[in-house]
C-alpha atoms as a PDB file:
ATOM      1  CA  UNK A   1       0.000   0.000   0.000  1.00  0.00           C
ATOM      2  CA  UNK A   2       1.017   3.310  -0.781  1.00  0.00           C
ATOM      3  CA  UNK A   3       0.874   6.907   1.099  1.00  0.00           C
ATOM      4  CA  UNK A   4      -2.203   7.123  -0.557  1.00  0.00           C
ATOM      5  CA  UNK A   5      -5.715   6.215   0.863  1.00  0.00           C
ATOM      6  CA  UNK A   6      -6.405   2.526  -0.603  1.00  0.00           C
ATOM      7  CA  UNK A   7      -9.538   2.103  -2.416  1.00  0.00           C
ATOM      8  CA  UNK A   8     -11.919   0.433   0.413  1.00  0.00           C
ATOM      9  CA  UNK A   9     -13.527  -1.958  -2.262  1.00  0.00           C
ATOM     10  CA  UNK A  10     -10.061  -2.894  -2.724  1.00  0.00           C
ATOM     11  CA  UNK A  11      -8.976  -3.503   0.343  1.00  0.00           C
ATOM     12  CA  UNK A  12     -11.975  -5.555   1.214  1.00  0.00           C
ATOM     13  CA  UNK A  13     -11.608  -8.077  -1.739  1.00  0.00           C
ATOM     14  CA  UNK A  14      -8.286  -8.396  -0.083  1.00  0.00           C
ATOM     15  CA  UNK A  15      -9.137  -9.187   3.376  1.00  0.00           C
ATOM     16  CA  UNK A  16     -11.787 -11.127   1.723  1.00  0.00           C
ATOM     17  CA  UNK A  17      -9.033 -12.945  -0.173  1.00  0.00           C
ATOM     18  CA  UNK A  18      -6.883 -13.210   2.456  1.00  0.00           C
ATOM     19  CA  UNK A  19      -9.413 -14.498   5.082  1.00  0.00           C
ATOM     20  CA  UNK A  20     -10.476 -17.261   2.708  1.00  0.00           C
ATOM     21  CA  UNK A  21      -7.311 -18.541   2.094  1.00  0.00           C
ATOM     22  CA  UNK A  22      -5.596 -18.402   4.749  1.00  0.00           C
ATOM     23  CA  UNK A  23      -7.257 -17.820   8.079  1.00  0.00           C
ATOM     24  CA  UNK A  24     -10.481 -20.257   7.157  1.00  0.00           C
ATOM     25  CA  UNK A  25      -7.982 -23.521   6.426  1.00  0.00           C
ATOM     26  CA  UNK A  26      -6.589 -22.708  10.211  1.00  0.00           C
ATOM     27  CA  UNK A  27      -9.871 -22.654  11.890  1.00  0.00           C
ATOM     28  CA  UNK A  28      -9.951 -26.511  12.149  1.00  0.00           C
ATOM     29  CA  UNK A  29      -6.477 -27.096  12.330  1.00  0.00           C
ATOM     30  CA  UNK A  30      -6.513 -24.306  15.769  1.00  0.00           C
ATOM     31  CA  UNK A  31      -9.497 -25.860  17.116  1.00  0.00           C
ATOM     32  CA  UNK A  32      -7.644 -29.730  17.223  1.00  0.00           C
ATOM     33  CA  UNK A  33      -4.731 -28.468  19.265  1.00  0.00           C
ATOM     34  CA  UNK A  34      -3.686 -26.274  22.019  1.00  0.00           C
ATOM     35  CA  UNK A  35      -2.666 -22.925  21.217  1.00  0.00           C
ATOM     36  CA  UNK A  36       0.724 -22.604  22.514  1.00  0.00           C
ATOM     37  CA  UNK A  37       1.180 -24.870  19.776  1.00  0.00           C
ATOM     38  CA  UNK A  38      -0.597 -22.920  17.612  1.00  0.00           C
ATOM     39  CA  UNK A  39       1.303 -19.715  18.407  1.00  0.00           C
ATOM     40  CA  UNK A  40       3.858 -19.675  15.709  1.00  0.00           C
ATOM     41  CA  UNK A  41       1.385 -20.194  12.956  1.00  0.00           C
ATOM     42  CA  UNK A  42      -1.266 -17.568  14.046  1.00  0.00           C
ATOM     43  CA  UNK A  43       2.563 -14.766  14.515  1.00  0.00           C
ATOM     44  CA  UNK A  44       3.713 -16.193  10.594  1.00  0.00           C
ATOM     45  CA  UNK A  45       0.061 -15.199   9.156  1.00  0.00           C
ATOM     46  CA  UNK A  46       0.035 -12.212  11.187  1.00  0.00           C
ATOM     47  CA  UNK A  47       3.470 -10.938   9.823  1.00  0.00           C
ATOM     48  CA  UNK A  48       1.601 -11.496   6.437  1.00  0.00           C
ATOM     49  CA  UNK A  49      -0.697  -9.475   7.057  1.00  0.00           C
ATOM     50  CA  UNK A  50       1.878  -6.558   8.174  1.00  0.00           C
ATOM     51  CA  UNK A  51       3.727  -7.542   5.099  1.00  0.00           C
ATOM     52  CA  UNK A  52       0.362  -6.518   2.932  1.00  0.00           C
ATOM     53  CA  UNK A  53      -0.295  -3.797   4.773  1.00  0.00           C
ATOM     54  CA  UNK A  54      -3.685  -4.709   5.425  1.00  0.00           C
ATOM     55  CA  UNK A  55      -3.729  -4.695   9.254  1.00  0.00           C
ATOM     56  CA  UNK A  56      -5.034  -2.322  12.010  1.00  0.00           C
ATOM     57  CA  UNK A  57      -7.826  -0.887  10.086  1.00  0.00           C
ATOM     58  CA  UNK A  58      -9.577   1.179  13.008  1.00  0.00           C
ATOM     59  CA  UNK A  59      -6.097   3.161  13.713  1.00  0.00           C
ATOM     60  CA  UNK A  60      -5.309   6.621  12.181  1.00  0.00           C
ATOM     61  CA  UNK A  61      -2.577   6.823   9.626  1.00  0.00           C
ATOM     62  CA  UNK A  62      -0.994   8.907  11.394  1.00  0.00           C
ATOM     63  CA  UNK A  63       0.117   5.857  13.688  1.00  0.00           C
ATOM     64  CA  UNK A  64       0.662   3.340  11.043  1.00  0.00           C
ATOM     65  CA  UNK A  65      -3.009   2.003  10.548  1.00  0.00           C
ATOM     66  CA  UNK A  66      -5.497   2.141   7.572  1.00  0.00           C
ATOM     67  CA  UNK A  67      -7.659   4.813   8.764  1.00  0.00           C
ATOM     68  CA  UNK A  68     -11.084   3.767   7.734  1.00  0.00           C
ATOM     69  CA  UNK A  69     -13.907   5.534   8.484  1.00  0.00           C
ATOM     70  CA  UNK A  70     -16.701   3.285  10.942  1.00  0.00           C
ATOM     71  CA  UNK A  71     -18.995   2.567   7.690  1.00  0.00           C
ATOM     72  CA  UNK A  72     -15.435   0.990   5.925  1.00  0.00           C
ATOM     73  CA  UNK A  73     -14.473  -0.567   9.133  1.00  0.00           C
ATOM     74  CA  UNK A  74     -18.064  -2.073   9.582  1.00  0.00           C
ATOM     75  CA  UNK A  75     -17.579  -3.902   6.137  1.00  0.00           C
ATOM     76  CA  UNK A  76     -13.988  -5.183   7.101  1.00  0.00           C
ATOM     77  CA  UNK A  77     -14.705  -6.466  10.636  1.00  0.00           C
ATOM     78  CA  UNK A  78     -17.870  -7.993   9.174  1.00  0.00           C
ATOM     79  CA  UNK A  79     -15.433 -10.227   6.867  1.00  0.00           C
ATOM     80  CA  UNK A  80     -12.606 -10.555   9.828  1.00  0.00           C
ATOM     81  CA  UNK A  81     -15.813 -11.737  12.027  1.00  0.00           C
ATOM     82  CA  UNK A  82     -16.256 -15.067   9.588  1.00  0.00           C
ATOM     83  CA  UNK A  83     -13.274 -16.711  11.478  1.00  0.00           C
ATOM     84  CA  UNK A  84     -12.571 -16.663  15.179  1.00  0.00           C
ATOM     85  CA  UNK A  85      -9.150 -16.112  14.522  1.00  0.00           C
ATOM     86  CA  UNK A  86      -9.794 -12.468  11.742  1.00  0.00           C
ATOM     87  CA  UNK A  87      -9.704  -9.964  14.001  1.00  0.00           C
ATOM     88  CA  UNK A  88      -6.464 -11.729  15.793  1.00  0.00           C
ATOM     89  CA  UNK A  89      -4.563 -11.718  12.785  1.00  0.00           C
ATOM     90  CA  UNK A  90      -5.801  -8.300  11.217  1.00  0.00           C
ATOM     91  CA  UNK A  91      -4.401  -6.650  14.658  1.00  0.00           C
ATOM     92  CA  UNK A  92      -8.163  -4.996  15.373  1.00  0.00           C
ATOM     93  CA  UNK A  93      -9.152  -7.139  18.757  1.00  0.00           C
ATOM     94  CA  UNK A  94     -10.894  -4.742  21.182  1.00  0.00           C
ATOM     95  CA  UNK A  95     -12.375  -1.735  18.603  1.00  0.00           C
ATOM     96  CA  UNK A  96     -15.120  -1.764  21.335  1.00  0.00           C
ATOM     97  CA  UNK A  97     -14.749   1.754  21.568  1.00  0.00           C
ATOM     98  CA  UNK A  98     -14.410   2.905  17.942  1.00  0.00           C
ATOM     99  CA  UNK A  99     -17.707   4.729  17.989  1.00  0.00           C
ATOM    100  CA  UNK A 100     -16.139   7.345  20.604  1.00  0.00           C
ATOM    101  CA  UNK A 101     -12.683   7.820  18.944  1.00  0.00           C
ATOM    102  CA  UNK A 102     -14.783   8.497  15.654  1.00  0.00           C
ATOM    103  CA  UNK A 103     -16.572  11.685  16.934  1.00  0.00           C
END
């Protein structure tokens, strides 16, 4: 991604892409065995996901995340919530708040 706003259609068919590829495969594998064992597996798909800069959606630019708006976050986490593990590897657990930091 550039310095330059990505397209949010754009980056959804990528998280879409990404989530279906590679996060849905590891929901069965994850739930068969403990997670300690799973750790390295869930840190290697999370570095792709820094590598793609795709991650941290809900954070400003400013401090190295996509900045999208609630409405293009909405879509996103809707796609991240398909797979228990989405919002893990994305780096968005906990946007409880996101409402408040919007206004």
């Amino acid at each position: 991604m550039t310095s330059d706003k990505q397209d949010p259609d754009a980056l959804l068919s990528q998280v879409r892409a990404f989530v279906r590829a590679e996060a849905y495969p590891l929901d069965t594998r994850l739930s068969a065995s403990p997670v300690r064992r799973s750790c390295p597996l869930l840190n290697e798909k999370r570095q792709q996901v820094k590598n793609a800069w795709i991650m941290d959606a809900s954070s400003p630019r400013g401090i190295g995340g996509l900045g999208l708006s609630l409405s293009e976050f909405a879509h996103v986490s809707e796609e991240l919530g398909r797979t228990p593990i989405g919002h893990y590897l994305f780096i968005v657990m906990a946007v409880q708040d996101i409402g408040n930091m919007e206004s």
